[in-house]
C-alpha atoms as a PDB file:
ATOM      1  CA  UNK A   1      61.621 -56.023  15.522  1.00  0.00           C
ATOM      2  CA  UNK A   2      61.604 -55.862  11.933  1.00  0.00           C
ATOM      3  CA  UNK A   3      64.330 -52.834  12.571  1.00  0.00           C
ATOM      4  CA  UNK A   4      66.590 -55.031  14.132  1.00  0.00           C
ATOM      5  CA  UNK A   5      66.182 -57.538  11.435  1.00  0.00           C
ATOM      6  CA  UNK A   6      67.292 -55.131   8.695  1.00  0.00           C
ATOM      7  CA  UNK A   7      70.095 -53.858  10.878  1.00  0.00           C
ATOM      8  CA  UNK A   8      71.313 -57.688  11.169  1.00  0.00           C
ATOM      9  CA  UNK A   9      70.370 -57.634   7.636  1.00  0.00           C
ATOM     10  CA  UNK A  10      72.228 -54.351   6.367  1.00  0.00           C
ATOM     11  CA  UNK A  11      75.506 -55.908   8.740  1.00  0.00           C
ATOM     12  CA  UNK A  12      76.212 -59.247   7.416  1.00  0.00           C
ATOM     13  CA  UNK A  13      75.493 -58.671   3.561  1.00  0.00           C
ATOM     14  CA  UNK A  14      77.842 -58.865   0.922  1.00  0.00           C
ATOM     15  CA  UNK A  15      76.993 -55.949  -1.185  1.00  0.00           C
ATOM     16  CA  UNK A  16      79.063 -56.886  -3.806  1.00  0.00           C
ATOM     17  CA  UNK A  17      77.653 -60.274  -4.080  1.00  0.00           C
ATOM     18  CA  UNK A  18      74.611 -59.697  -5.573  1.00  0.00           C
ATOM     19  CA  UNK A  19      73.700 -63.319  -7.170  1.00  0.00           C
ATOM     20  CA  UNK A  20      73.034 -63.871  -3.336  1.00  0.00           C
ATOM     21  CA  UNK A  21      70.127 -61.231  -2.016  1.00  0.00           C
ATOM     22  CA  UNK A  22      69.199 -61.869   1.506  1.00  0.00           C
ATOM     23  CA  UNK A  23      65.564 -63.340   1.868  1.00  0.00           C
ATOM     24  CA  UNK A  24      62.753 -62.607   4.746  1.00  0.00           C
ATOM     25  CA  UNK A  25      60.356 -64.495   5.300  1.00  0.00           C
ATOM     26  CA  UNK A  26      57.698 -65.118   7.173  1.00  0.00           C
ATOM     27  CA  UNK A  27      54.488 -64.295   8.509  1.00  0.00           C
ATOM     28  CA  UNK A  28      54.933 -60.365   9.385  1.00  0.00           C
ATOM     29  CA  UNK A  29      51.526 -60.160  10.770  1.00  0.00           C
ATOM     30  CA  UNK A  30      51.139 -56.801   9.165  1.00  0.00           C
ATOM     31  CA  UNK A  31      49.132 -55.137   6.239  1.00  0.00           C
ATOM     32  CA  UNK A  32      50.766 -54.115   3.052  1.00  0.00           C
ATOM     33  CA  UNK A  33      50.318 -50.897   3.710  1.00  0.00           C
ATOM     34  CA  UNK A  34      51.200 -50.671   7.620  1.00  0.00           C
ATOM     35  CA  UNK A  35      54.333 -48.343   8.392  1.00  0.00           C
ATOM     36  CA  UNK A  36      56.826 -51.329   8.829  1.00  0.00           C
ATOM     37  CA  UNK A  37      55.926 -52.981   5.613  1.00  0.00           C
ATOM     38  CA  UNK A  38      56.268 -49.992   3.734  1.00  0.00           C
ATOM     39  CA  UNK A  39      59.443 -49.437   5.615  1.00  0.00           C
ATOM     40  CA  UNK A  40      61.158 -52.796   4.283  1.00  0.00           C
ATOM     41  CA  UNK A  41      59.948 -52.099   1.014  1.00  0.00           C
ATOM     42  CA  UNK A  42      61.346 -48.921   0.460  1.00  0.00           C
ATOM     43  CA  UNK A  43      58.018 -47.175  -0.291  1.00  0.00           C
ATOM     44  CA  UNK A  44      58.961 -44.725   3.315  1.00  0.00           C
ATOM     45  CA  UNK A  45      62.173 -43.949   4.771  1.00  0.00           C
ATOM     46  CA  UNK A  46      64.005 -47.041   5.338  1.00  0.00           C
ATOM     47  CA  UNK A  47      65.106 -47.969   8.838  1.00  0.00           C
ATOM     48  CA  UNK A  48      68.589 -48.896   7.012  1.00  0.00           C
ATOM     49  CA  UNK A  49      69.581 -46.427   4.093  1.00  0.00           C
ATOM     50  CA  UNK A  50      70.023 -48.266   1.136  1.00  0.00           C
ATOM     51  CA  UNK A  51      67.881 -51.650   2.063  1.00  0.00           C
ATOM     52  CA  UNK A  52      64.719 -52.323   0.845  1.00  0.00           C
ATOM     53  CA  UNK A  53      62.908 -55.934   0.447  1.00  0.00           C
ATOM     54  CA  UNK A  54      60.594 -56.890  -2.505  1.00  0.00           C
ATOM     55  CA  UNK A  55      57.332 -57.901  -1.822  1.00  0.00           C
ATOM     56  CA  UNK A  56      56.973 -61.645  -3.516  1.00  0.00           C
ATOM     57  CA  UNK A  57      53.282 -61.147  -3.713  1.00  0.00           C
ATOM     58  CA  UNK A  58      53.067 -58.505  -4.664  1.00  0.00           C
ATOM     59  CA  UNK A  59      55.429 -58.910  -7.453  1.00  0.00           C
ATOM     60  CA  UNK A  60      54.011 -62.138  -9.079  1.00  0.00           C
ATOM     61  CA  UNK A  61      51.123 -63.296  -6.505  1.00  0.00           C
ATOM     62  CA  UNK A  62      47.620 -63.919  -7.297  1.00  0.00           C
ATOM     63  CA  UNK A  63      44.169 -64.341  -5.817  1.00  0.00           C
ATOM     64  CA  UNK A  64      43.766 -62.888  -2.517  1.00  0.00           C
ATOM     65  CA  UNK A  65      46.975 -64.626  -0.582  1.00  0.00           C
ATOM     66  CA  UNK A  66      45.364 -66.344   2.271  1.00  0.00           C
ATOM     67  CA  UNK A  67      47.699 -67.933   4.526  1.00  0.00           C
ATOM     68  CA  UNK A  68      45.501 -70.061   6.495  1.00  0.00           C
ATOM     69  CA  UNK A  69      42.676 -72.215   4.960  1.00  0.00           C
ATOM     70  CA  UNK A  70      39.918 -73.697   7.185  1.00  0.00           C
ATOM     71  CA  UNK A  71      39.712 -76.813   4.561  1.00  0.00           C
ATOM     72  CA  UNK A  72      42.908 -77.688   5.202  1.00  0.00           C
ATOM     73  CA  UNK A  73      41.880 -81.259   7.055  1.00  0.00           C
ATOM     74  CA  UNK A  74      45.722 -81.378   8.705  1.00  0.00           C
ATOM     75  CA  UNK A  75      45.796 -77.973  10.763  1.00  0.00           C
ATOM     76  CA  UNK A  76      43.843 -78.319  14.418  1.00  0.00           C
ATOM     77  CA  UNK A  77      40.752 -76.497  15.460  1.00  0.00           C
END
């Protein structure tokens, strides 16, 4: 899936319009160091030459990056 994304990705870009970068996001369900995350991050062969995300958290993140709390009092158990 995440092929397909940088495909439609790598297709509709503007490459010359760079104060625009495409953004994905969401909840990838995979660890920073799986195959397909290193993939979109351009730390193994991309599955589109020339396209590689930046990982937010790991850029600037801190702490360990939970993305579900069990305090959270609005979520359902």
């Amino acid at each position: 899936q995440l092929d397909e994304v940088c495909r439609l990705v790598a297709d509709r870009r503007d490459p010359s319009d760079q104060a625009f970068p495409p953004i994905l996001c969401g909840d990838l369900n995979a660890v920073p160091t799986s195959d397909e995350i290193r993939s979109i991050t351009g730390e193994a062969p991309p599955s589109v030459p020339g396209l590689a995300f930046t990982d937010a958290w790991a850029a600037v993140g801190r702490g360990p990056g939970y993305t579900w709390d069990d305090r959270n009092p609005y979520q359902s158990h």
